[in-house]
PDB file of N, CA and C in Angstrom:
ATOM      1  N   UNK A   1       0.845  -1.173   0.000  1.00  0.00           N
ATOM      2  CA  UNK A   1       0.000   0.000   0.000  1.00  0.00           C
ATOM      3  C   UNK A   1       0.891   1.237   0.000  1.00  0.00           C
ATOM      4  N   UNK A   2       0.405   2.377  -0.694  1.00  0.00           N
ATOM      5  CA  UNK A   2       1.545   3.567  -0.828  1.00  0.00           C
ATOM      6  C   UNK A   2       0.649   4.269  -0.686  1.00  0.00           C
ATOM      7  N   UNK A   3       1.420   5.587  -0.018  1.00  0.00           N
ATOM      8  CA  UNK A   3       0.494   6.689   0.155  1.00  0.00           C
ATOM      9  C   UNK A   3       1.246   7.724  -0.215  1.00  0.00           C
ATOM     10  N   UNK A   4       0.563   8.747  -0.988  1.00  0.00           N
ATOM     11  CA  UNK A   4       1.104  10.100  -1.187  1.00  0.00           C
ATOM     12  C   UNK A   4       1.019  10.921   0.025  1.00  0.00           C
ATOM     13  N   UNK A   5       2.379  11.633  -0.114  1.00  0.00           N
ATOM     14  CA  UNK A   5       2.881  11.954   1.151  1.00  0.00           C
ATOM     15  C   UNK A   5       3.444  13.404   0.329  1.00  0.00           C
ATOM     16  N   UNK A   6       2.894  14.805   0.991  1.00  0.00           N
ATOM     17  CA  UNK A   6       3.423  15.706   0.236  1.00  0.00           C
ATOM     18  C   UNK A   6       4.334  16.895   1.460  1.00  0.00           C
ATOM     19  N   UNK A   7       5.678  16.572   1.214  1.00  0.00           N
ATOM     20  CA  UNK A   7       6.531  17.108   2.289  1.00  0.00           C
ATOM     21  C   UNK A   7       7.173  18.764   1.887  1.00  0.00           C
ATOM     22  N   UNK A   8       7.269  19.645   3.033  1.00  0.00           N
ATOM     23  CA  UNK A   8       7.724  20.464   2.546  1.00  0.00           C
ATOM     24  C   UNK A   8       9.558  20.888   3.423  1.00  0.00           C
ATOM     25  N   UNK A   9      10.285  20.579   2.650  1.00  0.00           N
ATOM     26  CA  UNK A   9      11.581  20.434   3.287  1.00  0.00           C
ATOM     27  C   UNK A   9      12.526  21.819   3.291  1.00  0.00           C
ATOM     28  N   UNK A  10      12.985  21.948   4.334  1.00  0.00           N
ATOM     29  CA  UNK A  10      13.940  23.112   4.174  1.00  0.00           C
ATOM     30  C   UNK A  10      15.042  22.919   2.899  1.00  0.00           C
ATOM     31  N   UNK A  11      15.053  24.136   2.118  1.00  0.00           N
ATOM     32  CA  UNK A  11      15.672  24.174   0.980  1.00  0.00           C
ATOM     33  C   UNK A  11      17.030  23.113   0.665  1.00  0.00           C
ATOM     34  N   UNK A  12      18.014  23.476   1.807  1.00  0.00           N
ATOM     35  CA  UNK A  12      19.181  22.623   1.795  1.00  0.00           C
ATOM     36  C   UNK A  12      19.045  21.166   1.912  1.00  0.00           C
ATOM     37  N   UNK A  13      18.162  20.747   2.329  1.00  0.00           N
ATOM     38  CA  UNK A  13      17.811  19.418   2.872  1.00  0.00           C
ATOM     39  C   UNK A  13      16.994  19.010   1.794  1.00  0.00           C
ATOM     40  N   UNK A  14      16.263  19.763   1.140  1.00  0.00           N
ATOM     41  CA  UNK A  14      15.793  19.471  -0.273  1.00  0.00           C
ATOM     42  C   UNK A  14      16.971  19.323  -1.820  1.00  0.00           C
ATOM     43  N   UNK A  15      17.160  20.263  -1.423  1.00  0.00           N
ATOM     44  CA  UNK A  15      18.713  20.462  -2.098  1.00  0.00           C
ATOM     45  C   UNK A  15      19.581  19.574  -2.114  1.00  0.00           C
ATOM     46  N   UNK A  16      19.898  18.382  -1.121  1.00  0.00           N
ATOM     47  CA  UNK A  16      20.862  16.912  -0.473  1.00  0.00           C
ATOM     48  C   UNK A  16      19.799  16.403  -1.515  1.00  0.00           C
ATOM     49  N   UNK A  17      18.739  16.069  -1.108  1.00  0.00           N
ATOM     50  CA  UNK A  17      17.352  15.004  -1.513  1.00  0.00           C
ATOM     51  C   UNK A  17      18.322  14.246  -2.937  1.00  0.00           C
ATOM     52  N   UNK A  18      17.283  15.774  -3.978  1.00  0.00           N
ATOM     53  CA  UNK A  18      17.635  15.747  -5.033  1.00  0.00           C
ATOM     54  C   UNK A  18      19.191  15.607  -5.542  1.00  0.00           C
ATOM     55  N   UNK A  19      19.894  15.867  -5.206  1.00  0.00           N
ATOM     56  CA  UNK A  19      21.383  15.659  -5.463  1.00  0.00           C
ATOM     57  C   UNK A  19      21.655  13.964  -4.951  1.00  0.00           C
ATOM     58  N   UNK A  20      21.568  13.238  -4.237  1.00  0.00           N
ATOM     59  CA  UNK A  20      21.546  12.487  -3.654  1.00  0.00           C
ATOM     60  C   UNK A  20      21.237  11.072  -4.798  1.00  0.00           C
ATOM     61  N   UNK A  21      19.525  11.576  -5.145  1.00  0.00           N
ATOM     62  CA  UNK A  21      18.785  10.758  -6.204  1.00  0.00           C
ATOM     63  C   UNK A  21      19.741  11.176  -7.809  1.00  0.00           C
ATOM     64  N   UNK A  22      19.999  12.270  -7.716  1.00  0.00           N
ATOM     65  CA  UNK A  22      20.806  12.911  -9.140  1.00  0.00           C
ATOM     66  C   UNK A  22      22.387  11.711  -9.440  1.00  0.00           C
ATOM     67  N   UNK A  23      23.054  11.805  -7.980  1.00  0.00           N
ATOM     68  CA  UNK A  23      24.356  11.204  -7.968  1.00  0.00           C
ATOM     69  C   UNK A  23      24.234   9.844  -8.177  1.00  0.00           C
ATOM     70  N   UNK A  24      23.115   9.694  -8.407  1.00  0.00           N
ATOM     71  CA  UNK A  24      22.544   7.737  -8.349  1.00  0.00           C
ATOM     72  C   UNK A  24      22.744   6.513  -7.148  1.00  0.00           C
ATOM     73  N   UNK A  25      22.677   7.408  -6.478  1.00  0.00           N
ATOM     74  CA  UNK A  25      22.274   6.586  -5.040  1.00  0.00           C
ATOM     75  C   UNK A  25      21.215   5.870  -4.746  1.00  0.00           C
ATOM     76  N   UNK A  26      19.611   6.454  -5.258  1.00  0.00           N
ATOM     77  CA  UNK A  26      18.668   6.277  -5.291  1.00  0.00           C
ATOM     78  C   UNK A  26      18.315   6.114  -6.288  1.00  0.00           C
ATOM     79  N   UNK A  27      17.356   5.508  -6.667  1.00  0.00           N
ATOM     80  CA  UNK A  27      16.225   5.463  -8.160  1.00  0.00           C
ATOM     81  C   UNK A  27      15.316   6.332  -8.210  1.00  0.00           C
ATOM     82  N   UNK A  28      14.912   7.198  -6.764  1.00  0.00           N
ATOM     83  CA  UNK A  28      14.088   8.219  -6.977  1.00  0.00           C
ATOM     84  C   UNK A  28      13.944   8.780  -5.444  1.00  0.00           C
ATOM     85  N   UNK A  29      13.830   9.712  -5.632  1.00  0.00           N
ATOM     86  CA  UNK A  29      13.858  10.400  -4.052  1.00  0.00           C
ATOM     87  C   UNK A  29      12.914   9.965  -3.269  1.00  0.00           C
ATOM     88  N   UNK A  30      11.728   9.490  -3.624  1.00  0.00           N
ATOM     89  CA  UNK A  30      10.728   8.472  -2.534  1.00  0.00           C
ATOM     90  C   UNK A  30      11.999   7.139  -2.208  1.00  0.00           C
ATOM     91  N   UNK A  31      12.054   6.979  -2.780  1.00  0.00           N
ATOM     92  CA  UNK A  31      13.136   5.544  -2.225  1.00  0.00           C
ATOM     93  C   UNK A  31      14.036   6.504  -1.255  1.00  0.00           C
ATOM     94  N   UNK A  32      14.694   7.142  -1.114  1.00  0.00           N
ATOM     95  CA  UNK A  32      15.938   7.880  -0.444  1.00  0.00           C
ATOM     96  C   UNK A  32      14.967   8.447   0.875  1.00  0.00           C
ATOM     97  N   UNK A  33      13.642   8.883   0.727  1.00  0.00           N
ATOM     98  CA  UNK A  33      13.169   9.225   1.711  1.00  0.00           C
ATOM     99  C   UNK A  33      12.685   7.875   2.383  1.00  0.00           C
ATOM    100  N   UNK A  34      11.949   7.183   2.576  1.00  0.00           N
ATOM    101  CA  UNK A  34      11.480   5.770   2.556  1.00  0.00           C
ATOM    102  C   UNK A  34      12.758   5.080   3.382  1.00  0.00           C
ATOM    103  N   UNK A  35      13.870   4.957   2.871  1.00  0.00           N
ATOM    104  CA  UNK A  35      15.118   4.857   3.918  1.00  0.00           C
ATOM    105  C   UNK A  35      15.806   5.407   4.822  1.00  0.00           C
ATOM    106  N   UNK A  36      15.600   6.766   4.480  1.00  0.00           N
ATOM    107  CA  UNK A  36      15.545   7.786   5.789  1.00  0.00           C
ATOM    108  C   UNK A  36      14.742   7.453   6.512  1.00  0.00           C
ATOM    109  N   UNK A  37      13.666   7.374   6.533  1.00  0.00           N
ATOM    110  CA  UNK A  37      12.558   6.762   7.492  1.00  0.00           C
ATOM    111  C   UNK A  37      12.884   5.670   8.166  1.00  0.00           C
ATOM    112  N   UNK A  38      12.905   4.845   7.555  1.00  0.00           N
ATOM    113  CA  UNK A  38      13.373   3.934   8.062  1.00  0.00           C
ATOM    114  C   UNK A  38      14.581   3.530   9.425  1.00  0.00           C
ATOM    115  N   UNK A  39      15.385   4.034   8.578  1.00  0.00           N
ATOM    116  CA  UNK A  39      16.864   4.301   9.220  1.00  0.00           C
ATOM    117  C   UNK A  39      16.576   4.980  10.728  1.00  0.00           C
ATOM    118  N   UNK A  40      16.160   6.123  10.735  1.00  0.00           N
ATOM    119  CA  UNK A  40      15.231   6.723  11.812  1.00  0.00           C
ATOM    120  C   UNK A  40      14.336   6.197  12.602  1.00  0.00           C
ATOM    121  N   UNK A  41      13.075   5.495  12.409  1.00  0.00           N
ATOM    122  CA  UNK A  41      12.422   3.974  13.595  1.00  0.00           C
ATOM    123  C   UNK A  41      13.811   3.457  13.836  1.00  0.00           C
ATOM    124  N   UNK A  42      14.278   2.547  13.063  1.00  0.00           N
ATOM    125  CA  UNK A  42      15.771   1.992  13.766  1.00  0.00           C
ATOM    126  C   UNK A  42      16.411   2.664  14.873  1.00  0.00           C
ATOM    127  N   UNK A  43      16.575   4.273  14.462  1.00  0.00           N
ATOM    128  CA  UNK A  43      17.609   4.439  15.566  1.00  0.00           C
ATOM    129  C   UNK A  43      16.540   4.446  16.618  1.00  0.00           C
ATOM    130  N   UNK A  44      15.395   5.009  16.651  1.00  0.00           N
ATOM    131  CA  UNK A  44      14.758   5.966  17.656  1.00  0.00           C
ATOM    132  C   UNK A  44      13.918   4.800  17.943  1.00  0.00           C
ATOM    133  N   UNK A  45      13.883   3.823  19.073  1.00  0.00           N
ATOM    134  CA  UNK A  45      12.957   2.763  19.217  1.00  0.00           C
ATOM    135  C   UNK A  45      11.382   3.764  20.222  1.00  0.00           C
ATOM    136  N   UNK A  46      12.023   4.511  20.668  1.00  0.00           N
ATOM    137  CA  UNK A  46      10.765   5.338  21.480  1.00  0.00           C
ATOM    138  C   UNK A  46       9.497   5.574  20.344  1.00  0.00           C
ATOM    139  N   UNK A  47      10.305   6.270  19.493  1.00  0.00           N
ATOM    140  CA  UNK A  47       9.031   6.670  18.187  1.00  0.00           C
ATOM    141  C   UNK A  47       8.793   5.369  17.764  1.00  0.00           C
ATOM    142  N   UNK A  48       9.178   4.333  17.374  1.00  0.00           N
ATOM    143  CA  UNK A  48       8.854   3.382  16.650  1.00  0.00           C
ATOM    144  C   UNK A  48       7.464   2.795  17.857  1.00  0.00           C
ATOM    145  N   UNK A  49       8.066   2.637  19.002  1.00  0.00           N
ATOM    146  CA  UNK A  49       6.756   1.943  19.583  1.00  0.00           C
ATOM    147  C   UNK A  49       5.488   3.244  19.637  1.00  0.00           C
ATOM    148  N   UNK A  50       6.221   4.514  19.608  1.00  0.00           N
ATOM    149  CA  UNK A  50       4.737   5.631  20.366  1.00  0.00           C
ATOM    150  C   UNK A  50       3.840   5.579  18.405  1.00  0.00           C
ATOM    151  N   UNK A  51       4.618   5.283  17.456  1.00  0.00           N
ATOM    152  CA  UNK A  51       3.732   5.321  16.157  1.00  0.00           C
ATOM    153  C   UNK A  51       3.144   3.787  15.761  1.00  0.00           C
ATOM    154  N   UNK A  52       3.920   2.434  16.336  1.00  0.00           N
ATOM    155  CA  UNK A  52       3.108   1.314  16.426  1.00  0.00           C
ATOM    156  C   UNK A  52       1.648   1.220  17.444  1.00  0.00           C
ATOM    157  N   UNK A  53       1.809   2.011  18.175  1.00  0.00           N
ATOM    158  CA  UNK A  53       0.699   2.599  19.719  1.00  0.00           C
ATOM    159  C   UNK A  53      -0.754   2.920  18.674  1.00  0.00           C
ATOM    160  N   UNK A  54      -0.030   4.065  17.916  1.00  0.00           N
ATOM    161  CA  UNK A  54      -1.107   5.063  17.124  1.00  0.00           C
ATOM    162  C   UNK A  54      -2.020   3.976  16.211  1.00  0.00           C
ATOM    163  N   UNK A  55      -0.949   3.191  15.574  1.00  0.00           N
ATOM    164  CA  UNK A  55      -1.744   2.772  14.421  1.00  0.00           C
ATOM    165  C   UNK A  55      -2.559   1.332  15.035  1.00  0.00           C
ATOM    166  N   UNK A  56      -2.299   1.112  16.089  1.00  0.00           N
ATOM    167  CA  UNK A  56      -3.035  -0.073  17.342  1.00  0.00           C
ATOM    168  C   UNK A  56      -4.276   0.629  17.489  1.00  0.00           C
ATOM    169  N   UNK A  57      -4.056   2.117  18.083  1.00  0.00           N
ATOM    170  CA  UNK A  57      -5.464   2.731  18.393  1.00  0.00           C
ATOM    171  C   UNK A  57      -6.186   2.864  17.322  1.00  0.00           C
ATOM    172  N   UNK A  58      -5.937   3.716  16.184  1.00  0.00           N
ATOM    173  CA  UNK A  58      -6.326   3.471  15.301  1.00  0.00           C
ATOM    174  C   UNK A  58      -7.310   2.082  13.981  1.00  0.00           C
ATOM    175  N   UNK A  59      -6.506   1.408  14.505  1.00  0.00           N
ATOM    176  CA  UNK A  59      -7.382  -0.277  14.506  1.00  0.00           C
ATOM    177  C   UNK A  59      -6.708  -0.474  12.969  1.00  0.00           C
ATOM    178  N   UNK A  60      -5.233   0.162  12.450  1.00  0.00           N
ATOM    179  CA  UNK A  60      -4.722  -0.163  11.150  1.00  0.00           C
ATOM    180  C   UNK A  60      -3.924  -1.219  11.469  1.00  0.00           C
ATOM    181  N   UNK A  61      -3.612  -1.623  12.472  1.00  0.00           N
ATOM    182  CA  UNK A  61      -2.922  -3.016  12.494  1.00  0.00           C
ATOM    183  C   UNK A  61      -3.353  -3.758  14.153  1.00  0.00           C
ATOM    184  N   UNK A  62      -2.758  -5.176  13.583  1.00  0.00           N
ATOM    185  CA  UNK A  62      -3.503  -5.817  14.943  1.00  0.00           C
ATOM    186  C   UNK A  62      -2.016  -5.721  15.784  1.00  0.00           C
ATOM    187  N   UNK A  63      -2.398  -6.256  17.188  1.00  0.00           N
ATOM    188  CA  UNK A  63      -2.118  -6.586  18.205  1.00  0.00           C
ATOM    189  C   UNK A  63      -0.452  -6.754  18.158  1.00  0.00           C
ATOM    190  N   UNK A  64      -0.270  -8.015  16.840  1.00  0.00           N
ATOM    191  CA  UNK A  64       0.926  -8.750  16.560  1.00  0.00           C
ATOM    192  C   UNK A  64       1.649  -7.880  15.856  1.00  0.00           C
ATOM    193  N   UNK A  65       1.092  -7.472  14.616  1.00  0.00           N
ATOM    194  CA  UNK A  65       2.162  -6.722  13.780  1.00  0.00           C
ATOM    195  C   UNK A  65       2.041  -5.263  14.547  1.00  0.00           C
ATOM    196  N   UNK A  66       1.502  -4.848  15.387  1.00  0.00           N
ATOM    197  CA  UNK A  66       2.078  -3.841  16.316  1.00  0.00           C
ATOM    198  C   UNK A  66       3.155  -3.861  17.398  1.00  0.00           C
ATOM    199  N   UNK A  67       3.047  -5.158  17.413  1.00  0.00           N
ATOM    200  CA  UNK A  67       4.059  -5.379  18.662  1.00  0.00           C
ATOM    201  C   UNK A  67       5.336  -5.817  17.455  1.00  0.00           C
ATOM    202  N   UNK A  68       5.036  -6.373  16.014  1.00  0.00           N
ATOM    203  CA  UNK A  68       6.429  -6.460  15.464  1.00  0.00           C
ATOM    204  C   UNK A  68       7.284  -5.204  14.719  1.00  0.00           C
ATOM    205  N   UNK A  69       6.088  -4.317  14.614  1.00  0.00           N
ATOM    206  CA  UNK A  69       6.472  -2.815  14.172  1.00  0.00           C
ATOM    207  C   UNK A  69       7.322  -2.447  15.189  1.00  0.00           C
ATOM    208  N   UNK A  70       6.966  -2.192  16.696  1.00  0.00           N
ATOM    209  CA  UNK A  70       7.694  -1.599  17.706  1.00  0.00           C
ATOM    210  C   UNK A  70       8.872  -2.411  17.948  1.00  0.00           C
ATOM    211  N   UNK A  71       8.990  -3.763  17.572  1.00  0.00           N
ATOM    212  CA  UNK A  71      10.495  -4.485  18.060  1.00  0.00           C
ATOM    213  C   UNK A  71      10.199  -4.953  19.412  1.00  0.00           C
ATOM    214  N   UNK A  72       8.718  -5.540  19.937  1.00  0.00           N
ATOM    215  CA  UNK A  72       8.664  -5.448  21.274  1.00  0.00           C
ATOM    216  C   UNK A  72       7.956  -7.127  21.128  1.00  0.00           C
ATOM    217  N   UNK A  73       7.773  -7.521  22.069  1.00  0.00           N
ATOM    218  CA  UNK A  73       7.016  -8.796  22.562  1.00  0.00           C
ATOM    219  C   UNK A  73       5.283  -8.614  22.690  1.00  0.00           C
ATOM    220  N   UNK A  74       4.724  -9.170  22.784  1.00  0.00           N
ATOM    221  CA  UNK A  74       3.040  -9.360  22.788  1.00  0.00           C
ATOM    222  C   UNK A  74       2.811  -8.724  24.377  1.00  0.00           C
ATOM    223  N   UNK A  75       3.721  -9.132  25.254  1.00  0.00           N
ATOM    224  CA  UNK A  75       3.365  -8.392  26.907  1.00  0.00           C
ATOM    225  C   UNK A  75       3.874  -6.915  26.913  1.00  0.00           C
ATOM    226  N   UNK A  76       4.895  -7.471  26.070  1.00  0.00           N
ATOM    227  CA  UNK A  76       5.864  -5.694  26.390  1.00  0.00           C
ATOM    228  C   UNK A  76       4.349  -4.353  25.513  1.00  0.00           C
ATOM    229  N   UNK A  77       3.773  -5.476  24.365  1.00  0.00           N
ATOM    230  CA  UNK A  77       3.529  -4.011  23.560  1.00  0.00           C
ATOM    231  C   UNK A  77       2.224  -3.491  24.050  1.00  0.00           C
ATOM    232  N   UNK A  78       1.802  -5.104  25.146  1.00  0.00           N
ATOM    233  CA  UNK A  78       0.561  -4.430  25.345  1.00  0.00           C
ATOM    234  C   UNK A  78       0.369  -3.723  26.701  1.00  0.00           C
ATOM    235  N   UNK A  79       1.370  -3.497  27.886  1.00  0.00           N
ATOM    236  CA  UNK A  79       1.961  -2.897  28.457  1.00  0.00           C
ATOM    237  C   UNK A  79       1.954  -1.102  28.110  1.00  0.00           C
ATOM    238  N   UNK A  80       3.294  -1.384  26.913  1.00  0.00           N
ATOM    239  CA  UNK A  80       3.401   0.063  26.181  1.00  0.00           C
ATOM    240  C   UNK A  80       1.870   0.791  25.701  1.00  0.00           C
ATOM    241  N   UNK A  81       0.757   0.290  25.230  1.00  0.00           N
ATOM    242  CA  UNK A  81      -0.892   0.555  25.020  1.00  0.00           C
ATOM    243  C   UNK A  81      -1.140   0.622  26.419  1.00  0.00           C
ATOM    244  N   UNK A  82      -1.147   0.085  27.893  1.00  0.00           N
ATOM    245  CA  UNK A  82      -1.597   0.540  28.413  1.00  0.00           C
ATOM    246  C   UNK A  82      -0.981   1.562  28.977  1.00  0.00           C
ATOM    247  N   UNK A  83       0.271   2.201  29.154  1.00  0.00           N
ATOM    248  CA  UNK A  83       0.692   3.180  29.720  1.00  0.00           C
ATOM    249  C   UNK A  83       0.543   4.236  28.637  1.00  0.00           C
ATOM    250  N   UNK A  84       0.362   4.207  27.710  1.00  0.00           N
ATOM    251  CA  UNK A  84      -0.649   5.561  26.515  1.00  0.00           C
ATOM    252  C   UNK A  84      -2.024   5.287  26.562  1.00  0.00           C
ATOM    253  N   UNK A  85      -2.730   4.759  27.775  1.00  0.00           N
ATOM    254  CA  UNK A  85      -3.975   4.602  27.915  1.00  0.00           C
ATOM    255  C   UNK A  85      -5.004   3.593  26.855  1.00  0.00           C
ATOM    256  N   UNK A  86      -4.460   3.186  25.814  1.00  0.00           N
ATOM    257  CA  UNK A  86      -4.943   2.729  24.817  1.00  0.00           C
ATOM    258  C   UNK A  86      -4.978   1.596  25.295  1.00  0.00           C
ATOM    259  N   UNK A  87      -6.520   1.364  25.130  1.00  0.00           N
ATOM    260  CA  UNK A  87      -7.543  -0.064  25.507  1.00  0.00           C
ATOM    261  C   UNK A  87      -7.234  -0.622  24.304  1.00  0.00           C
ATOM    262  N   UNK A  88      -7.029  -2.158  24.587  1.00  0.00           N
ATOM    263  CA  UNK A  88      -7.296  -3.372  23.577  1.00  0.00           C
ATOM    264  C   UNK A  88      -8.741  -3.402  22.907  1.00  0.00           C
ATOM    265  N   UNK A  89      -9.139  -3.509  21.776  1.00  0.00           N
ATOM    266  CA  UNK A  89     -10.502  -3.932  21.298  1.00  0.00           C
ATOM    267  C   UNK A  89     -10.461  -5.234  20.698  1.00  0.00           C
ATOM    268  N   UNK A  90      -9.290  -5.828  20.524  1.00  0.00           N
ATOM    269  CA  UNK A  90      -9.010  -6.873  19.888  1.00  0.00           C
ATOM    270  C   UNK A  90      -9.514  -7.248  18.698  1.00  0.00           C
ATOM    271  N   UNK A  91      -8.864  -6.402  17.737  1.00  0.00           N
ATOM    272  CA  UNK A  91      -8.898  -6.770  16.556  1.00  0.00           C
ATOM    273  C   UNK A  91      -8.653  -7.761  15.443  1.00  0.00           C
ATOM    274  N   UNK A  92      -7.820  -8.608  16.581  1.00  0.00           N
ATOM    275  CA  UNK A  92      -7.305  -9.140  16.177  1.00  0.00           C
ATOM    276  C   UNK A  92      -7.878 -10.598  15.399  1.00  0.00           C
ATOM    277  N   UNK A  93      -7.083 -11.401  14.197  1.00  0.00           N
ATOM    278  CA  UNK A  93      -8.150 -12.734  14.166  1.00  0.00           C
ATOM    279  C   UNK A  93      -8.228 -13.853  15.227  1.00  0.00           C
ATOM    280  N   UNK A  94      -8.926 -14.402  14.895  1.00  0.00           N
ATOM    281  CA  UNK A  94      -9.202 -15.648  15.839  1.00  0.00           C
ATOM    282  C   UNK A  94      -7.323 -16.474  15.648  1.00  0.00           C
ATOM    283  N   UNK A  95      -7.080 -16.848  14.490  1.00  0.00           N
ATOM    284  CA  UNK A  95      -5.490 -16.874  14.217  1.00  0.00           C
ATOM    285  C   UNK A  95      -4.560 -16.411  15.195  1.00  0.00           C
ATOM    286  N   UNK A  96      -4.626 -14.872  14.662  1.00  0.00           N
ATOM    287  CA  UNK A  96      -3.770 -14.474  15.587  1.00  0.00           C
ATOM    288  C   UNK A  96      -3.525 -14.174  17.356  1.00  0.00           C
ATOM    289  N   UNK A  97      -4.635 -14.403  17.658  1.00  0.00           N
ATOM    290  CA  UNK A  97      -5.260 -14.630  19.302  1.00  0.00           C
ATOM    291  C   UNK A  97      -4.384 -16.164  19.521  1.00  0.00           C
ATOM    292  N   UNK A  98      -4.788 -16.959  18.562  1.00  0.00           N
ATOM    293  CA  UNK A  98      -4.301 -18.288  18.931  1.00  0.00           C
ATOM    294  C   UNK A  98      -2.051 -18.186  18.838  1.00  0.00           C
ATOM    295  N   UNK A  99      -2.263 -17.633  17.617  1.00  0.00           N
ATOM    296  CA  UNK A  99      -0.573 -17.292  17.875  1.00  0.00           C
ATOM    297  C   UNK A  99      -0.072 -16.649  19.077  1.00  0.00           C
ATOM    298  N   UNK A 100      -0.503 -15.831  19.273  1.00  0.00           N
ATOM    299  CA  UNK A 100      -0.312 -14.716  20.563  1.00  0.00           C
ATOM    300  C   UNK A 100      -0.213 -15.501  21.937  1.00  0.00           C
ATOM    301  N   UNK A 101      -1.753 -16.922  22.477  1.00  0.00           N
ATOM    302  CA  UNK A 101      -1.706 -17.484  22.877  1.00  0.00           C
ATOM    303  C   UNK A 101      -0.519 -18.100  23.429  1.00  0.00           C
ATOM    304  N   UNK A 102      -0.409 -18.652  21.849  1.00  0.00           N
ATOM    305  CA  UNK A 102       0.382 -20.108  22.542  1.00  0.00           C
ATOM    306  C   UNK A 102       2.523 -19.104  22.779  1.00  0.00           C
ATOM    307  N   UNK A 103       2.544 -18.016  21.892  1.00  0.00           N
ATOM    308  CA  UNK A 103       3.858 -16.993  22.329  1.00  0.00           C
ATOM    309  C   UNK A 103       3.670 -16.863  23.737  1.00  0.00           C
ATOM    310  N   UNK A 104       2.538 -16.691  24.433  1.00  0.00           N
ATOM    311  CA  UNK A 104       2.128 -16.404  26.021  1.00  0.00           C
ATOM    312  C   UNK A 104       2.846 -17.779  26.605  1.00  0.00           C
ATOM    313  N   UNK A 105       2.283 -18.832  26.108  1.00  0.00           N
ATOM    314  CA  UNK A 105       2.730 -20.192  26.927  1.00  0.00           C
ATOM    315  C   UNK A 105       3.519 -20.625  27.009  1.00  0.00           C
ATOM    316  N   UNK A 106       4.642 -20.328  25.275  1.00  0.00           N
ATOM    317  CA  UNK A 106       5.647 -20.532  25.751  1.00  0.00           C
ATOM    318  C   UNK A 106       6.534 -19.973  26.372  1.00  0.00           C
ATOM    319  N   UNK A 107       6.499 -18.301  26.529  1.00  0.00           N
ATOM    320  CA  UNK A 107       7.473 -17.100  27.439  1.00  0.00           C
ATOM    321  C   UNK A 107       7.487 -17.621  28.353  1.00  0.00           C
ATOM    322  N   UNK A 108       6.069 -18.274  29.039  1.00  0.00           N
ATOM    323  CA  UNK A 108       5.930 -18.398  30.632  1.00  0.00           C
ATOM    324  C   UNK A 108       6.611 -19.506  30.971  1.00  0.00           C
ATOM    325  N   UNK A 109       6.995 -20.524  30.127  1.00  0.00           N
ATOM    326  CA  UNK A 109       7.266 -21.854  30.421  1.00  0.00           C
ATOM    327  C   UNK A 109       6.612 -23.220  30.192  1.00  0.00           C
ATOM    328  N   UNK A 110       5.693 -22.628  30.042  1.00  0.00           N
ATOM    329  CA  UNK A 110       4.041 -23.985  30.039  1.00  0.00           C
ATOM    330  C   UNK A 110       4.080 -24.368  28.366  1.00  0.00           C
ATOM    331  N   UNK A 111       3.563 -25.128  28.327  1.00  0.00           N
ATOM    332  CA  UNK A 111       3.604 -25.913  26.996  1.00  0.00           C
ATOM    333  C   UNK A 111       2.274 -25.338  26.187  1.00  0.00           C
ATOM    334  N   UNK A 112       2.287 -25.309  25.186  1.00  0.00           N
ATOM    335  CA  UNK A 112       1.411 -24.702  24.237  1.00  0.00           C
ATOM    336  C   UNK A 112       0.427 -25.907  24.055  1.00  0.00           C
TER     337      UNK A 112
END
């Protein structure tokens, strides 16, 4: 899924962009930005979990791939939702309840 994304960048930093994609580093400055991004969740794990949080509340991803967006565990992420107040609605599928499950049984020790 892609979304148009219309940024407005300080000149010099626009100025790198394009030079950047020009010097053939990139195939196109969405790719060069797209890895900046990237590169950035990597460093910054705080933002990565407070924007996996958003898109949890939001109901754009479930439970699991929120907790694999943030780099966190199924307890840790749902922890991190409750200390941003964000209630579970459980969106999740019947599937992934059962995956989540049996990740619960085995962290704890108990057999799945």
């Amino acid at each position: 899924m892609s979304t148009d994304l219309h940024l407005h960048l300080p000149d010099l930093l626009s100025a790198q962009l394009v030079a950047a994609h020009e010097a053939g580093y990139y195939d196109s400055e969405e790719e060069l930005v797209a890895e900046a991004v990237r590169t950035f969740l990597a460093a910054r794990p705080d933002v990565r979990v407070a924007a996996a949080c958003r898109l949890y509340e939001r109901g754009t991803v479930s439970l699991e791939k929120a907790a694999e967006l943030a780099g966190l565990n199924s307890v840790a992420m749902k922890q991190a939702l409750h200390e941003r107040g964000i209630s579970r609605v459980a969106p999740e599928s019947l599937a992934e309840t059962e995956t989540l499950a049996r990740a619960a049984l085995r962290s704890s020790g108990r057999s799945a």
